[in-house]
C-alpha atoms as a PDB file:
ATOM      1  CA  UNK A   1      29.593 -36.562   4.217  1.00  0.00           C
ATOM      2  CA  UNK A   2      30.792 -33.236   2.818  1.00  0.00           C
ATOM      3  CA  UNK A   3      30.826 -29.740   4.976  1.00  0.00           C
ATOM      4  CA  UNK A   4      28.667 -27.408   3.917  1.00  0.00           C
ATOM      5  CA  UNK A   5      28.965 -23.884   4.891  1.00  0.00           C
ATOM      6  CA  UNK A   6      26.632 -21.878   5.433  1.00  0.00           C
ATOM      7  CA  UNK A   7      26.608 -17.715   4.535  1.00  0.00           C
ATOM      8  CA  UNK A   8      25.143 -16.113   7.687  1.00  0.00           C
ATOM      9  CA  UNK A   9      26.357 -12.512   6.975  1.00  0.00           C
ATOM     10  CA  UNK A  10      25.466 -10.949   3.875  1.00  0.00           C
ATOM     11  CA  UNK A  11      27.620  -8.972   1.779  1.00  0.00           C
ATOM     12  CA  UNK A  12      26.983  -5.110   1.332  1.00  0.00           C
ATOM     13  CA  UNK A  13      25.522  -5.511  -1.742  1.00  0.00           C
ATOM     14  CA  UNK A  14      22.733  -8.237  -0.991  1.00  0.00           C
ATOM     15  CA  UNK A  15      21.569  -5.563   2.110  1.00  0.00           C
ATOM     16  CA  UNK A  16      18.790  -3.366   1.398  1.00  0.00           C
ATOM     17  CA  UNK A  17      19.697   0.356   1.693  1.00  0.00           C
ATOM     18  CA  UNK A  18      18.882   1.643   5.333  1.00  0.00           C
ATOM     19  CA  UNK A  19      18.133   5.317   4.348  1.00  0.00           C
ATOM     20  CA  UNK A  20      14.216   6.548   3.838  1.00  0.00           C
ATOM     21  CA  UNK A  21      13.336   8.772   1.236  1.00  0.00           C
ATOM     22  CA  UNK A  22      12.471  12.186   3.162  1.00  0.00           C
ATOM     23  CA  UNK A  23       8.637  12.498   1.673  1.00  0.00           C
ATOM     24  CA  UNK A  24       6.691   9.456   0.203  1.00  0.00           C
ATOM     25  CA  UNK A  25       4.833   9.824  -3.375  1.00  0.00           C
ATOM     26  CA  UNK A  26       1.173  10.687  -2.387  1.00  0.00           C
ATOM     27  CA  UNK A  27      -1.526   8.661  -4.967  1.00  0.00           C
ATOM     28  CA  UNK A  28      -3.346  11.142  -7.060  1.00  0.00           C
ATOM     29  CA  UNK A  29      -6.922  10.073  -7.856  1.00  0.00           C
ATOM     30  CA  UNK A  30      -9.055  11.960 -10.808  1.00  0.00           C
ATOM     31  CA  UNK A  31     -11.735  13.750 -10.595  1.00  0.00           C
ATOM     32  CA  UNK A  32     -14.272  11.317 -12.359  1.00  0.00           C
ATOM     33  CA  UNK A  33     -12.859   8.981  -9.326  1.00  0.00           C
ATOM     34  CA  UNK A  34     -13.759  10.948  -6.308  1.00  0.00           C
ATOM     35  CA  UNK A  35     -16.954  12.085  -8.246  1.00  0.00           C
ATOM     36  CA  UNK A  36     -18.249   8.333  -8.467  1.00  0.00           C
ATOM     37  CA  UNK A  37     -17.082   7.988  -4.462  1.00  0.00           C
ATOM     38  CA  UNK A  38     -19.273  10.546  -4.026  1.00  0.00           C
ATOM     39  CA  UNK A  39     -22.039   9.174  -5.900  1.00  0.00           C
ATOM     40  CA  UNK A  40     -21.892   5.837  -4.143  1.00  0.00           C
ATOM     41  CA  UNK A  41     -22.371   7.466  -1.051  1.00  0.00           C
ATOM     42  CA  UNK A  42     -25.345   9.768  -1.637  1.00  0.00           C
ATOM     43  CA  UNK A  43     -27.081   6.416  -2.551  1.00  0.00           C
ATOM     44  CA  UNK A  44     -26.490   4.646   0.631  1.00  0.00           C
ATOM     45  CA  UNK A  45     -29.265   4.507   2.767  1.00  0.00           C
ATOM     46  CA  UNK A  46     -28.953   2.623   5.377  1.00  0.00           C
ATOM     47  CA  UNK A  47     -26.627   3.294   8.550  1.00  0.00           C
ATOM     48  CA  UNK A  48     -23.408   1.907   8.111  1.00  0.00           C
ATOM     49  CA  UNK A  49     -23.385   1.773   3.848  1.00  0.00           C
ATOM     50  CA  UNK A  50     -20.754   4.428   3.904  1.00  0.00           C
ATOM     51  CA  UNK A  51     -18.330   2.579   5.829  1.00  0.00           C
ATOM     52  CA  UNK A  52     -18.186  -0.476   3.428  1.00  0.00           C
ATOM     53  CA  UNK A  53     -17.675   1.938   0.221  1.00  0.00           C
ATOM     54  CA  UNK A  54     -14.026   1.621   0.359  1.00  0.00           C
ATOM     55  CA  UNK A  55     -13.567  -2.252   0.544  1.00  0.00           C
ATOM     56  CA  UNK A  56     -15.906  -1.560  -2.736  1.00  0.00           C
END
């Protein structure tokens, strides 16, 4: 039977870089998007409809 080794530490390289970046991107949405949003909610009726619109 052969020895195998096994690589528990991992170089530098294959570690991810610890550092954050100071401010994450905010998501932009359009106009025309928050406009339909907004349409989907004025025709919700019942209680509760207005809660489900984002798994939508």
């Amino acid at each position: 039977m052969k020895n195998k080794t096994v690589q528990l530490v991992k170089t530098p390289e294959d570690r991810p870089n610890p550092e954050v970046a100071e401010q994450t991107k905010r998501r932009n949405f359009s106009a025309a998007y928050k406009r339909s949003i907004l349409e989907m909610a004025d025709l919700c009726a019942e209680p509760g409809e207005i809660g489900f619109l984002p798994c939508r």
